[in-house]
Protein backbone atom coordinates (compact mmCIF):
# COMPACT_ATOMS: atom_id res chain seq x y z
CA UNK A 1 -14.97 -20.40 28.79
CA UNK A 2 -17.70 -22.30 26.93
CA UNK A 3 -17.01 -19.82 23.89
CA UNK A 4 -13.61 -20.36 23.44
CA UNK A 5 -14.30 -23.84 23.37
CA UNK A 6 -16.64 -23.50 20.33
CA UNK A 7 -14.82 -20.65 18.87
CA UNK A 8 -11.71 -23.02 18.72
CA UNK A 9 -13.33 -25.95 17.62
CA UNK A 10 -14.79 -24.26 14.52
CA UNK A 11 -12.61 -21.29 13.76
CA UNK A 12 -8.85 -21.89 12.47
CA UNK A 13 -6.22 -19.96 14.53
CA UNK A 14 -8.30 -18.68 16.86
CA UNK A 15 -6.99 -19.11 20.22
CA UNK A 16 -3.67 -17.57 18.73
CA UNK A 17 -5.25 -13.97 19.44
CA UNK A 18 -4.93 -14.67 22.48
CA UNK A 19 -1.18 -13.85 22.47
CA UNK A 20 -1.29 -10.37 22.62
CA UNK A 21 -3.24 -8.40 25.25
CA UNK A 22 -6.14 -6.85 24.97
CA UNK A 23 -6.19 -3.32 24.35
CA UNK A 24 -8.69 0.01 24.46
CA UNK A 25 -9.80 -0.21 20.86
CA UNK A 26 -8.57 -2.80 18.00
CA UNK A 27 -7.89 -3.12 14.35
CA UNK A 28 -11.15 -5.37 14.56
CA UNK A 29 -13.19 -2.25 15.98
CA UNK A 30 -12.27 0.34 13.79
CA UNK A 31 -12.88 -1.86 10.96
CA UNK A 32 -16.35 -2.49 12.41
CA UNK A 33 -15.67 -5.74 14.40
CA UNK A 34 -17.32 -4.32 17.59
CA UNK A 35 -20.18 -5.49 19.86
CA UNK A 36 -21.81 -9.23 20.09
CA UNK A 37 -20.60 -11.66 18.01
CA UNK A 38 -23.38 -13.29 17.60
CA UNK A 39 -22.89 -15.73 14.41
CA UNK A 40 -19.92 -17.47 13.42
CA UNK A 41 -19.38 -14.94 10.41
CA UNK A 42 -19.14 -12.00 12.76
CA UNK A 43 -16.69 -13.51 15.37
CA UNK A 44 -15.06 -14.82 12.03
CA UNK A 45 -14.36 -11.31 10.79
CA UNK A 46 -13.22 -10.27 13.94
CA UNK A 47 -10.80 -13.00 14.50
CA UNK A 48 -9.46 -12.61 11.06
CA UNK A 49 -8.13 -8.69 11.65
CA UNK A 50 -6.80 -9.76 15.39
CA UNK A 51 -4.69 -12.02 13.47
CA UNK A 52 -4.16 -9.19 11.15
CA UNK A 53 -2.84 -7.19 13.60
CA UNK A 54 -0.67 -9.72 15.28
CA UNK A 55 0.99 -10.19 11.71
CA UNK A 56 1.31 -6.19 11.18
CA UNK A 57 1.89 -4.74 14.43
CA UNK A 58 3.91 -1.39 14.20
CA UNK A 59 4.13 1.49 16.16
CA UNK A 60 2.69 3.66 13.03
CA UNK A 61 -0.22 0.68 12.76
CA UNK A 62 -0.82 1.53 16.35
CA UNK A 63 -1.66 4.98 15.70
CA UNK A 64 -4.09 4.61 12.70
CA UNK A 65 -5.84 2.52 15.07
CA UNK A 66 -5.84 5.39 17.85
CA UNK A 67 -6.85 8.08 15.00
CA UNK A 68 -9.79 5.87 13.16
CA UNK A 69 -10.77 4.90 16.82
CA UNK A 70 -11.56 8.93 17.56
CA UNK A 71 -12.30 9.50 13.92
CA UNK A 72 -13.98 6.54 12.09
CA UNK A 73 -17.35 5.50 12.53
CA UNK A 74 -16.55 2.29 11.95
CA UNK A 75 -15.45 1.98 15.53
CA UNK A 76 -18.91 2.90 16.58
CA UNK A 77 -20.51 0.85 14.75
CA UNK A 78 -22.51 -2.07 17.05
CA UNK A 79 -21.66 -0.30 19.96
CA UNK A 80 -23.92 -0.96 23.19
């Protein structure tokens, strides 16, 4: 994809995200990561807590993300 082409090119670590699959919600959503990523800053931000939560994963990490998913507005925030 033409975006992962740029995204690589410009943004350190970035195709390492792509290591774990993709889930229902993310520690980049509920921290307001969500929706078009439409400057560099944005996809930026949302790279940086993907790699977050490769670093961190835990069971008890995977459950904040469930409960601020249903309870933060965060994860609503850009949301089509």
């Amino acid at each position: 994809m033409v975006h992962d082409q740029m995204f690589e090119r410009d943004i350190a670590l970035y195709a390492r995200r792509h290591n774990m699959r993709p889930g229902i919600s993310g520690w980049a959503q509920v921290n307001g990561y969500r929706g078009e990523t439409s400057t560099a800053d944005k996809m930026r931000g949302r790279i940086e807590h993907d790699l977050q939560y490769i670093d961190r994963w835990s069971i008890s990490l995977d459950l904040k993300i469930m409960f601020l998913t249903v309870f933060s507005g965060r994860a609503y925030r850009n949301a089509c």
